[in-house]
PDB file of N, CA and C in Angstrom:
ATOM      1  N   UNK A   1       0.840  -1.177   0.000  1.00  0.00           N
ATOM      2  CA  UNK A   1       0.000   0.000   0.000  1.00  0.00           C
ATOM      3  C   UNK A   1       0.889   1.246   0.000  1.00  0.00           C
ATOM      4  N   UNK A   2      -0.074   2.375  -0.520  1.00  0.00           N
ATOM      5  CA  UNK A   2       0.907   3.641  -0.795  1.00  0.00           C
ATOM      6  C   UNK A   2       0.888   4.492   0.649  1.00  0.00           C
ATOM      7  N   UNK A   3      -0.106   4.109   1.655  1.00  0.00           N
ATOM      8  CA  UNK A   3      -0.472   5.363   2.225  1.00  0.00           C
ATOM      9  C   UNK A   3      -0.706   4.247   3.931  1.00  0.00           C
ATOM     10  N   UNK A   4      -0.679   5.060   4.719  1.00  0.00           N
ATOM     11  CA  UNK A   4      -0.851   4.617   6.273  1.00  0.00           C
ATOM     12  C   UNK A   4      -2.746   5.213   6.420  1.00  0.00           C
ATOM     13  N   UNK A   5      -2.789   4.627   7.429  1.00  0.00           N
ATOM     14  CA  UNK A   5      -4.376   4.969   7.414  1.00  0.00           C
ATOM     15  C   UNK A   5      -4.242   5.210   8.761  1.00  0.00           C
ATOM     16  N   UNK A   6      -5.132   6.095   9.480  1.00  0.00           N
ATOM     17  CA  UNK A   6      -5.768   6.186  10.684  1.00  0.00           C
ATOM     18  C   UNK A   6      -6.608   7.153  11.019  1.00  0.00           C
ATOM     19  N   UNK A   7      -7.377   7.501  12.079  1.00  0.00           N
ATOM     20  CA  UNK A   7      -8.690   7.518  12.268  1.00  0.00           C
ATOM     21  C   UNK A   7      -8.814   8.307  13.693  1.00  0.00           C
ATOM     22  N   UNK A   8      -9.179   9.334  13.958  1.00  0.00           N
ATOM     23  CA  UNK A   8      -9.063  10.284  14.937  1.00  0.00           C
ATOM     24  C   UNK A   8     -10.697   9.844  15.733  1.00  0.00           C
ATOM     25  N   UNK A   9     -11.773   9.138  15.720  1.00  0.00           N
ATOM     26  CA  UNK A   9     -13.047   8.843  16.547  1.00  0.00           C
ATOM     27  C   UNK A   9     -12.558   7.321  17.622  1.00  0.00           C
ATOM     28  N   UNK A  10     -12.498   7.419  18.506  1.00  0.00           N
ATOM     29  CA  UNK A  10     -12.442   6.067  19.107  1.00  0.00           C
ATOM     30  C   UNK A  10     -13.867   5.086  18.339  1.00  0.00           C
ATOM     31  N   UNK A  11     -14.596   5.726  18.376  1.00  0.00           N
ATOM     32  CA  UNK A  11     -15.973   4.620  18.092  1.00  0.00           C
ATOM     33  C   UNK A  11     -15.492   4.026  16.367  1.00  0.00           C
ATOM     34  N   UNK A  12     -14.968   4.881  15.664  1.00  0.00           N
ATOM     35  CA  UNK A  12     -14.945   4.493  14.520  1.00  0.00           C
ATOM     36  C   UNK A  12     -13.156   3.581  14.378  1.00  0.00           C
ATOM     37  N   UNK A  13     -12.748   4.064  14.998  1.00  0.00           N
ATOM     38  CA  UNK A  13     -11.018   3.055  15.541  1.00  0.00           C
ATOM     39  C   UNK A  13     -11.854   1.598  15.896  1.00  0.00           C
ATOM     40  N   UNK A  14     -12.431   1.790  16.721  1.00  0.00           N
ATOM     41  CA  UNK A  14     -13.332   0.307  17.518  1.00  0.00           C
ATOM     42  C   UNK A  14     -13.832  -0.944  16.149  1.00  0.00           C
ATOM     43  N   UNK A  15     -14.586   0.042  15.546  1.00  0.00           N
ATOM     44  CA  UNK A  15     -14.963  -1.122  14.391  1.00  0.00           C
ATOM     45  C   UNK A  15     -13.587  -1.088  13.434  1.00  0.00           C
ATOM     46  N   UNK A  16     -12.715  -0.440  13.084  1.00  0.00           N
ATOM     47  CA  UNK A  16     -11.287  -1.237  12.819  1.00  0.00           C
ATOM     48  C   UNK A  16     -10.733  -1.715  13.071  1.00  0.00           C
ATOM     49  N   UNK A  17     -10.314  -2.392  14.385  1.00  0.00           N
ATOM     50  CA  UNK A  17      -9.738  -2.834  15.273  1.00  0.00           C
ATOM     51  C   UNK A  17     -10.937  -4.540  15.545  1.00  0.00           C
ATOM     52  N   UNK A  18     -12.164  -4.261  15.891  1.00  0.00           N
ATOM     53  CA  UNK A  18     -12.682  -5.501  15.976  1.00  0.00           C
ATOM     54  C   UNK A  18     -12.575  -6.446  14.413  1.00  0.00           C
ATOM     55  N   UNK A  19     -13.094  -5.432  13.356  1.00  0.00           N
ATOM     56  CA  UNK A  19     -12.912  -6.166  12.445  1.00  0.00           C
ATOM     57  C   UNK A  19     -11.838  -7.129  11.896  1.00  0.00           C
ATOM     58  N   UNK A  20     -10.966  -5.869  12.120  1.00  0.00           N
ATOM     59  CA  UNK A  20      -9.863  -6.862  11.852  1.00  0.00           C
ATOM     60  C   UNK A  20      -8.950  -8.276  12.715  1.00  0.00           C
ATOM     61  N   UNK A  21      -9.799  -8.035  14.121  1.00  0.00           N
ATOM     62  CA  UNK A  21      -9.511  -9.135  14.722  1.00  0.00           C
ATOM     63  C   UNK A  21     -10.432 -10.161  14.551  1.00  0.00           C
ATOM     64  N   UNK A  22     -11.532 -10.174  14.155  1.00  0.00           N
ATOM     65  CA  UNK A  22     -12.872 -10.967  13.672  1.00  0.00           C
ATOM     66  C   UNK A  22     -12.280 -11.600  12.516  1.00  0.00           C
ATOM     67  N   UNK A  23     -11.376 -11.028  11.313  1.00  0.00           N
ATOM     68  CA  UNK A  23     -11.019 -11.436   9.944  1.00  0.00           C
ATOM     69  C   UNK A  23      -9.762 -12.231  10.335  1.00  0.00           C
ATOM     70  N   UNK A  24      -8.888 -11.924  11.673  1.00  0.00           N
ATOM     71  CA  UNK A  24      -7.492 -12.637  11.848  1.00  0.00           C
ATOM     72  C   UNK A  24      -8.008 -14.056  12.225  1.00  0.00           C
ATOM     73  N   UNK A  25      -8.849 -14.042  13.210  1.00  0.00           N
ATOM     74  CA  UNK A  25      -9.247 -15.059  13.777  1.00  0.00           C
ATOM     75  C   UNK A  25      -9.730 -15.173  15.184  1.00  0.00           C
ATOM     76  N   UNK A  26      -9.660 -16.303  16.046  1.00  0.00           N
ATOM     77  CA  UNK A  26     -10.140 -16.269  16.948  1.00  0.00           C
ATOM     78  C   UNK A  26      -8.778 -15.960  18.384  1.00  0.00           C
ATOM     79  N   UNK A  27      -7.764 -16.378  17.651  1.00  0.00           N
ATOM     80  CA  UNK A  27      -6.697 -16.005  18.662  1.00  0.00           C
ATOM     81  C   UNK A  27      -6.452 -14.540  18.915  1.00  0.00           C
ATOM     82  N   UNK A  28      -6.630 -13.703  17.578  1.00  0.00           N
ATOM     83  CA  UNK A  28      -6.610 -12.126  17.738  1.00  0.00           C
ATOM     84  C   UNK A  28      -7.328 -11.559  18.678  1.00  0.00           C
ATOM     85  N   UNK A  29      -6.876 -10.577  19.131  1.00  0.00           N
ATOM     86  CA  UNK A  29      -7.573  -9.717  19.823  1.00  0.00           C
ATOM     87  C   UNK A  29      -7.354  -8.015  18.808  1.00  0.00           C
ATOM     88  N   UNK A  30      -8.472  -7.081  18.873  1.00  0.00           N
ATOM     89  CA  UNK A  30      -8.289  -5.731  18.472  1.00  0.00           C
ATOM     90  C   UNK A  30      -7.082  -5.111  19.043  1.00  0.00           C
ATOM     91  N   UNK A  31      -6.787  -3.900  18.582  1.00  0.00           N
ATOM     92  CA  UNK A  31      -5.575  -3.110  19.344  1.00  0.00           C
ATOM     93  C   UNK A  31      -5.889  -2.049  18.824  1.00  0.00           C
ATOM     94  N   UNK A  32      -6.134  -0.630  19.655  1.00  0.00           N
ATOM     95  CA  UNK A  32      -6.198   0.645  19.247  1.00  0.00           C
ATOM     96  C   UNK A  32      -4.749   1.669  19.820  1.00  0.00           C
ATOM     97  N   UNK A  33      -4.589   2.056  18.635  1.00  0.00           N
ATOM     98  CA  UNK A  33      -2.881   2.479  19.248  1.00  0.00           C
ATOM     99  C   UNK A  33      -3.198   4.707  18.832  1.00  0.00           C
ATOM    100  N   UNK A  34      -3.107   5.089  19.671  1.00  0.00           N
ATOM    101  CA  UNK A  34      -2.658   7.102  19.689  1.00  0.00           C
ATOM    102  C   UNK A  34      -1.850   6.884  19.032  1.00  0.00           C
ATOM    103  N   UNK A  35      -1.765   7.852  17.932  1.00  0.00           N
ATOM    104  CA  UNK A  35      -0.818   8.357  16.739  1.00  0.00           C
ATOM    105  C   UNK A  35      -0.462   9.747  16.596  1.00  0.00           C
ATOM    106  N   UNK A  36       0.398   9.734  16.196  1.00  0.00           N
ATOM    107  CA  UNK A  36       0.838  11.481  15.775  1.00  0.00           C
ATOM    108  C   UNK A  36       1.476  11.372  14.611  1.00  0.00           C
ATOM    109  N   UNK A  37       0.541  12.146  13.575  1.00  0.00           N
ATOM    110  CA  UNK A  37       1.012  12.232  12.024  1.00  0.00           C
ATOM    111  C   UNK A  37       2.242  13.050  12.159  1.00  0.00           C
ATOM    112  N   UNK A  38       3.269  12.454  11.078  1.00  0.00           N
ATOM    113  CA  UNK A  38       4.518  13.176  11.111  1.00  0.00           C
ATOM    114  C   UNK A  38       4.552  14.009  10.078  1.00  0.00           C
ATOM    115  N   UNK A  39       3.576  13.755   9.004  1.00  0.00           N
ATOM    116  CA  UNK A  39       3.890  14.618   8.100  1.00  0.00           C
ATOM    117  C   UNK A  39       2.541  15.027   7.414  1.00  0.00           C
ATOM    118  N   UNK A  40       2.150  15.526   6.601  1.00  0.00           N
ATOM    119  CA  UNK A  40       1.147  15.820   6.278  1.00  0.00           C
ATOM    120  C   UNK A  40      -0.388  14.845   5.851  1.00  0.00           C
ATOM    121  N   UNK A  41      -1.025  15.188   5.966  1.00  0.00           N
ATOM    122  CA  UNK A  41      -2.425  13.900   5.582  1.00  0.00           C
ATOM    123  C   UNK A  41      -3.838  14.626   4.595  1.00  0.00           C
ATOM    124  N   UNK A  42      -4.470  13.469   4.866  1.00  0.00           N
ATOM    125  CA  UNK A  42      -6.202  14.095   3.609  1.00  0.00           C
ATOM    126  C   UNK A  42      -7.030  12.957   4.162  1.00  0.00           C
ATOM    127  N   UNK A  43      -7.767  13.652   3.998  1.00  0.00           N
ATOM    128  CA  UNK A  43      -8.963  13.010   4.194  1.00  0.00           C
ATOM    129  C   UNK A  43      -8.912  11.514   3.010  1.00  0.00           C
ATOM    130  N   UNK A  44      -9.566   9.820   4.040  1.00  0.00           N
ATOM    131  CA  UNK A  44      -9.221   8.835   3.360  1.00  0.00           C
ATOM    132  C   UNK A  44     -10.522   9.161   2.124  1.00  0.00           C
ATOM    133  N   UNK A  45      -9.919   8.886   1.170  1.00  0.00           N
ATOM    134  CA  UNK A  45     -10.924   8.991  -0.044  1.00  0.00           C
ATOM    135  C   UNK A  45     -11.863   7.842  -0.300  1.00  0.00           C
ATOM    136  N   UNK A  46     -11.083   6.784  -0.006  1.00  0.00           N
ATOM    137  CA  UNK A  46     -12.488   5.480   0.493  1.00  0.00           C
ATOM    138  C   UNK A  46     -13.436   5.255   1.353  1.00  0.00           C
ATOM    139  N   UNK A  47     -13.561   6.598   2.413  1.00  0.00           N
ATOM    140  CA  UNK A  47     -14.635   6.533   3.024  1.00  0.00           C
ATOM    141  C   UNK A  47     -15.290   7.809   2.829  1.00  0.00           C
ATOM    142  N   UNK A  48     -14.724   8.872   2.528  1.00  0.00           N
ATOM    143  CA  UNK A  48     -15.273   9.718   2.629  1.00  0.00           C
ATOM    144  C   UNK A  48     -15.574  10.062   1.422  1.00  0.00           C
ATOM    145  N   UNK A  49     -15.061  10.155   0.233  1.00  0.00           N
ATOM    146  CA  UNK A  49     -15.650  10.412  -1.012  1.00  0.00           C
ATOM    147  C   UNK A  49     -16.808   9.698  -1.738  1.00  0.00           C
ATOM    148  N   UNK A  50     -16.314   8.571  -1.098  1.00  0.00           N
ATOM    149  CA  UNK A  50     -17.219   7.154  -1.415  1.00  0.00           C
ATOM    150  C   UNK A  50     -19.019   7.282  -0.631  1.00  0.00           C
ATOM    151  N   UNK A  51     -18.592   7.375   0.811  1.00  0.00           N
ATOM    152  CA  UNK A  51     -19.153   6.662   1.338  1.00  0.00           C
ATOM    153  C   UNK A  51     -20.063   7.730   2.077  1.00  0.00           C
ATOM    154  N   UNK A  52     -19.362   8.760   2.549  1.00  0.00           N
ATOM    155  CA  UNK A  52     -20.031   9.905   4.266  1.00  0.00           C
ATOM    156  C   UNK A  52     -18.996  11.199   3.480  1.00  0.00           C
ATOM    157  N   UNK A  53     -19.554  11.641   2.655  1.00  0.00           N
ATOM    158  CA  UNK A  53     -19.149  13.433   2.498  1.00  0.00           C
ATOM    159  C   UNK A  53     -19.342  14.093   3.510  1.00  0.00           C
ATOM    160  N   UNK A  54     -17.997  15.287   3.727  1.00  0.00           N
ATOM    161  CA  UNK A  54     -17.352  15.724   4.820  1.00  0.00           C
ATOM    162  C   UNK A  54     -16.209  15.232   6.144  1.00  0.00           C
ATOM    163  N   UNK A  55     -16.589  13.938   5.825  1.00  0.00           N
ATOM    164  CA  UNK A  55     -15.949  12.760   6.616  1.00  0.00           C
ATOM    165  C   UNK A  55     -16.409  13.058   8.252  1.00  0.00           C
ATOM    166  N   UNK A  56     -16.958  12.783   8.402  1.00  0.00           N
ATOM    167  CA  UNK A  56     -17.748  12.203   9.794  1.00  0.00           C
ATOM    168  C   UNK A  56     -16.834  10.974  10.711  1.00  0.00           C
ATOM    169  N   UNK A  57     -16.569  10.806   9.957  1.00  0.00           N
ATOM    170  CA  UNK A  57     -16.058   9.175  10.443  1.00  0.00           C
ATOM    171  C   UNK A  57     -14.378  10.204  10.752  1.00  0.00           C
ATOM    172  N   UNK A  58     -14.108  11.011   9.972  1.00  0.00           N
ATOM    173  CA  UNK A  58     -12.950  11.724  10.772  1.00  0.00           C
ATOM    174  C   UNK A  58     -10.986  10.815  10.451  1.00  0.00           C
ATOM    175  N   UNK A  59     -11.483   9.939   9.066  1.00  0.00           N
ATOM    176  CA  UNK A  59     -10.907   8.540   8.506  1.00  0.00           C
ATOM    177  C   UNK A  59      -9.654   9.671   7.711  1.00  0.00           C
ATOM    178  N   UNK A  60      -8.263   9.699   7.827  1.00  0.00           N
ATOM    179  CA  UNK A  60      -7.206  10.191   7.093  1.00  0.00           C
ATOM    180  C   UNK A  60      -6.076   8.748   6.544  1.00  0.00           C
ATOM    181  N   UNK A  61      -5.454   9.066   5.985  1.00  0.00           N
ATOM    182  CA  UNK A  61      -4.451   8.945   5.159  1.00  0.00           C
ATOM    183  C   UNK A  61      -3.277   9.530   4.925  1.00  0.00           C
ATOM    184  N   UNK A  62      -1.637   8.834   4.849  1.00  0.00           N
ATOM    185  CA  UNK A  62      -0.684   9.995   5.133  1.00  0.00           C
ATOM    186  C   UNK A  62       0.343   8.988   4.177  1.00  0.00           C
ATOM    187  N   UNK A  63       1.378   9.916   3.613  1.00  0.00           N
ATOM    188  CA  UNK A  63       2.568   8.789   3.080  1.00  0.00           C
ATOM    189  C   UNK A  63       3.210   8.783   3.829  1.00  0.00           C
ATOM    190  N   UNK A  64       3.322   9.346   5.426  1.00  0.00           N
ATOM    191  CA  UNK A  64       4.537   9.600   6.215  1.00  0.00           C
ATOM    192  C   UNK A  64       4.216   8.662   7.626  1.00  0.00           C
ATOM    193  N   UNK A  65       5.580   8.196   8.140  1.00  0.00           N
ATOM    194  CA  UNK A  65       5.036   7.091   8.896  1.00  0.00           C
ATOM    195  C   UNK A  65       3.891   8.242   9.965  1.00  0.00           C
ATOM    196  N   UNK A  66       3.366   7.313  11.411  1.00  0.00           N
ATOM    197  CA  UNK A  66       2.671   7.947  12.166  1.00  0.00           C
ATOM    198  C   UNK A  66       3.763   7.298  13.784  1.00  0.00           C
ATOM    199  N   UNK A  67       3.872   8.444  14.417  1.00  0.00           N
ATOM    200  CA  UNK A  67       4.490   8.037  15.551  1.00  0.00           C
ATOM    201  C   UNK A  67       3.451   7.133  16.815  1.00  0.00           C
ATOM    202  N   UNK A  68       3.659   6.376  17.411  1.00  0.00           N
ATOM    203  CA  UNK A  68       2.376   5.775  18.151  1.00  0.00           C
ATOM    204  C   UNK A  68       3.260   6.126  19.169  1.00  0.00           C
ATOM    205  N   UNK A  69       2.192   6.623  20.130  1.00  0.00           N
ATOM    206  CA  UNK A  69       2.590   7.133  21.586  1.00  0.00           C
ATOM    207  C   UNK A  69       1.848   6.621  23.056  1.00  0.00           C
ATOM    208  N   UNK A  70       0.812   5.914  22.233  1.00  0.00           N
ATOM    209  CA  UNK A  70       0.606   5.100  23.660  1.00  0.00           C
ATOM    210  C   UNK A  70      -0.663   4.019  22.869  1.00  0.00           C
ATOM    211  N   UNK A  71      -1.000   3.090  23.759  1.00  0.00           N
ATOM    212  CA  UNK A  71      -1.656   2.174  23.583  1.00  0.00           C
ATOM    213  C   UNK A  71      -3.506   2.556  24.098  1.00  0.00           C
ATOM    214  N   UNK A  72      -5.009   2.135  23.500  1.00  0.00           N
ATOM    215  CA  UNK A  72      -5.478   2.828  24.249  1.00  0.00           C
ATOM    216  C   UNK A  72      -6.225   1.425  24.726  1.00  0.00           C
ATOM    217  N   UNK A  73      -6.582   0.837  25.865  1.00  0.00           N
ATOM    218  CA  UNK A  73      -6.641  -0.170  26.284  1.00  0.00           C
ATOM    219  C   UNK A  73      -7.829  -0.336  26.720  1.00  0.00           C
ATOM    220  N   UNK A  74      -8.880   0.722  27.117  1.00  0.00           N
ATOM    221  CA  UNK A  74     -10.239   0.997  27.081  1.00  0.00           C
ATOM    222  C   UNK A  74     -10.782   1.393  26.215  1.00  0.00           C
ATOM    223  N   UNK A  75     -11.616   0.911  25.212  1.00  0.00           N
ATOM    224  CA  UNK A  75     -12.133   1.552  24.413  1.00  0.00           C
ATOM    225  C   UNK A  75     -13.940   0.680  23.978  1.00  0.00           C
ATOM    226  N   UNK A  76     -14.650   1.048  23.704  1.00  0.00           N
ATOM    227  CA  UNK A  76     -15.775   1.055  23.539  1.00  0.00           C
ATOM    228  C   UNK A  76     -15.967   0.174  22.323  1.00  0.00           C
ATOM    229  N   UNK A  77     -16.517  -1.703  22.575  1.00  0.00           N
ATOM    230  CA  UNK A  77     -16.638  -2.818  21.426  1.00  0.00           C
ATOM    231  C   UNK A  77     -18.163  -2.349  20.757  1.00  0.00           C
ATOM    232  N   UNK A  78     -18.350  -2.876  19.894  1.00  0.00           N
ATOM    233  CA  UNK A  78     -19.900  -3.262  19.152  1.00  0.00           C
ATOM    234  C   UNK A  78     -19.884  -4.423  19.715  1.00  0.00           C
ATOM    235  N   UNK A  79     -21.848  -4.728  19.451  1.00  0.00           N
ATOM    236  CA  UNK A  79     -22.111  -5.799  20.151  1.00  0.00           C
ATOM    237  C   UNK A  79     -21.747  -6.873  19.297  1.00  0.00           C
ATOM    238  N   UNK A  80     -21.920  -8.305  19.179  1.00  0.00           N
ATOM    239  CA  UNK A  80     -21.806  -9.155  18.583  1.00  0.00           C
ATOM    240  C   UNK A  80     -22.383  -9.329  17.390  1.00  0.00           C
ATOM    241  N   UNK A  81     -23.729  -8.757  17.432  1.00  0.00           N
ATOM    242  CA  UNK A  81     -24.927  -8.552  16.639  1.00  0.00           C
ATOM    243  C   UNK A  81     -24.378  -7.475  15.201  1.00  0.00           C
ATOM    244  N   UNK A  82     -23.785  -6.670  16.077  1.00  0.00           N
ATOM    245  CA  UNK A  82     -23.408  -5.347  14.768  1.00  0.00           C
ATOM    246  C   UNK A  82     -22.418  -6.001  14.034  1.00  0.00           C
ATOM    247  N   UNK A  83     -21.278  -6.826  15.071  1.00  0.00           N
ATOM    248  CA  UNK A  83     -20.207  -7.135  14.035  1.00  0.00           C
ATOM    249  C   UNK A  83     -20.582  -8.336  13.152  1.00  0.00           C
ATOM    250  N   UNK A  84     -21.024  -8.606  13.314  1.00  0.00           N
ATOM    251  CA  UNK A  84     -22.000 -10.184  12.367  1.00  0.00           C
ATOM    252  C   UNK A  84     -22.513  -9.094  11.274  1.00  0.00           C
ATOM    253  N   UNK A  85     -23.052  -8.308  11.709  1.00  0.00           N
ATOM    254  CA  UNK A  85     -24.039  -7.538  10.436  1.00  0.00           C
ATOM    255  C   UNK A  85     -22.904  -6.864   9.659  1.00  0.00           C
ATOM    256  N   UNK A  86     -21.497  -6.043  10.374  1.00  0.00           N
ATOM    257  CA  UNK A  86     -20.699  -5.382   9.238  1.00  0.00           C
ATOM    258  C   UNK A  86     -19.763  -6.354   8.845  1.00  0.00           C
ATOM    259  N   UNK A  87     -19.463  -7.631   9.115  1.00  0.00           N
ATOM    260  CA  UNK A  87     -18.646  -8.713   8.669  1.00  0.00           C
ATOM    261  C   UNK A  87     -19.458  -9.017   7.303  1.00  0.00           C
ATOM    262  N   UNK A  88     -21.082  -9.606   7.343  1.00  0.00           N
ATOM    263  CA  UNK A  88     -21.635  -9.599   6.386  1.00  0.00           C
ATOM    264  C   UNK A  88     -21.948  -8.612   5.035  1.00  0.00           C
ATOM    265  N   UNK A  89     -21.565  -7.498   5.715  1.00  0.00           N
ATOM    266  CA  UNK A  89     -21.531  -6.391   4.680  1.00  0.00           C
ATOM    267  C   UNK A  89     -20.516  -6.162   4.231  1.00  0.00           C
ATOM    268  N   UNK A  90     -19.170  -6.787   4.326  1.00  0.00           N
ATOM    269  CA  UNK A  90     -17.892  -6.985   4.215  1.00  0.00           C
ATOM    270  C   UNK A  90     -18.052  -7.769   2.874  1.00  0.00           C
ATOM    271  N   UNK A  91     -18.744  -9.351   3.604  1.00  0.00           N
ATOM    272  CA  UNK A  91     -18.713 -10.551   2.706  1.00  0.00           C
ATOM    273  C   UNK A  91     -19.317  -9.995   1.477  1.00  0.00           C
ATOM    274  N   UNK A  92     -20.575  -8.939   1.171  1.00  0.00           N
ATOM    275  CA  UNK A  92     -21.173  -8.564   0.207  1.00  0.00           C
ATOM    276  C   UNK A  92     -20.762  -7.937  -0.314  1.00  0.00           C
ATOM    277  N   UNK A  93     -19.720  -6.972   0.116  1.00  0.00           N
ATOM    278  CA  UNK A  93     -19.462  -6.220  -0.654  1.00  0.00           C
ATOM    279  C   UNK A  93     -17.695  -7.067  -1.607  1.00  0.00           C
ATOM    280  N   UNK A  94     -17.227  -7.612  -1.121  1.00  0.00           N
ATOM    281  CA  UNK A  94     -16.085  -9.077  -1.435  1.00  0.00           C
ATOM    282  C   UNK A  94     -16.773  -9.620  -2.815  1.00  0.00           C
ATOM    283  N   UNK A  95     -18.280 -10.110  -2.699  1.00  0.00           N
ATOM    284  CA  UNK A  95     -18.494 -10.421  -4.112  1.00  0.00           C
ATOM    285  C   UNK A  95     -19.168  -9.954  -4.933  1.00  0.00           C
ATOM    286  N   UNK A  96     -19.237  -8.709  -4.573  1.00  0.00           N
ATOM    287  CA  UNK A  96     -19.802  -7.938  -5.960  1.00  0.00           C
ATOM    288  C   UNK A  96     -18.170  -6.924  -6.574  1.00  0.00           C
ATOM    289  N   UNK A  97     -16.907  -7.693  -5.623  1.00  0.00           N
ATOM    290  CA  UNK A  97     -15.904  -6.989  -6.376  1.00  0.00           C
ATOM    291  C   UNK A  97     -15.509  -5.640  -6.061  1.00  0.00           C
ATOM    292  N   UNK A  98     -16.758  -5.083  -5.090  1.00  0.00           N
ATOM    293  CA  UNK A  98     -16.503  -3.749  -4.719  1.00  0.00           C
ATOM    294  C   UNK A  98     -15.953  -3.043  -3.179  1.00  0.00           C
ATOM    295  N   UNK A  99     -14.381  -4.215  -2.537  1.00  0.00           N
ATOM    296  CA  UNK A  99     -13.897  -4.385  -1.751  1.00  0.00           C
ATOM    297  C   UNK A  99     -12.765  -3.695  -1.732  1.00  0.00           C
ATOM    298  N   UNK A 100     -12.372  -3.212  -2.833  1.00  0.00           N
ATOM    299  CA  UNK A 100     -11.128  -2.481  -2.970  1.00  0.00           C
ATOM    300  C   UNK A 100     -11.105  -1.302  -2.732  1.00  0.00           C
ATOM    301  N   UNK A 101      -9.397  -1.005  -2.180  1.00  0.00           N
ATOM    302  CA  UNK A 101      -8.900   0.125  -1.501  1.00  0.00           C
ATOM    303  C   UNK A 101      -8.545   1.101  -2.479  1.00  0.00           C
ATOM    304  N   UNK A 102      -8.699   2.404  -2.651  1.00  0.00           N
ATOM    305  CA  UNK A 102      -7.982   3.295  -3.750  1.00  0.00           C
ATOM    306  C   UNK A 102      -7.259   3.849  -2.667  1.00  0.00           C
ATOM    307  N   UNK A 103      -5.615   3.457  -3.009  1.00  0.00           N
ATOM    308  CA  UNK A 103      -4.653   3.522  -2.375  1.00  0.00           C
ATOM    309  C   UNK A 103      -3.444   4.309  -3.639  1.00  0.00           C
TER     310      UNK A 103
END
């Protein structure tokens, strides 16, 4: 990938972090890590151009690494119910092909 991703909402970090421990497996656990952009960023264009104009979701993009400065170890899950429903909206969107990152 060309670009680092991260995400300034804890609630919206939360469903990145579960998901992607839901997709690793069952040994994973989520991890939400504080960042500090080192160099300049934009708004991610796969969610926000795509998806929520203005970006709500608060979703950036940077070519420059991001410094992580602490770990955040409380943070606020979805229920089981939601992540079943955005895993499935994952799977749907996987076969109609329209899963890809513009990176």
């Amino acid at each position: 990938m060309n670009h680092v991703y991260f995400i300034t909402r804890v609630e919206t970090a939360a469903w990145g972090a579960q998901l992607a421990a839901a997709l690793a497996g069952p040994a994973h656990t989520g991890r939400i890590y504080v960042v500090e952009p080192t160099g300049p960023f934009e708004d991610d264009p796969n969610v926000t151009d795509k998806k929520f104009p203005g970006n709500p979701t608060e979703s950036y993009r940077t070519r420059h690494p991001l410094r992580v400065v602490a770990e955040l170890n409380d943070w606020p899950s979805h229920s089981d119910d939601a992540l079943a429903t955005m895993l499935g909206a994952l799977d749907r969107l996987r076969e109609q092909g329209l899963d890809e990152i513009e990176d």
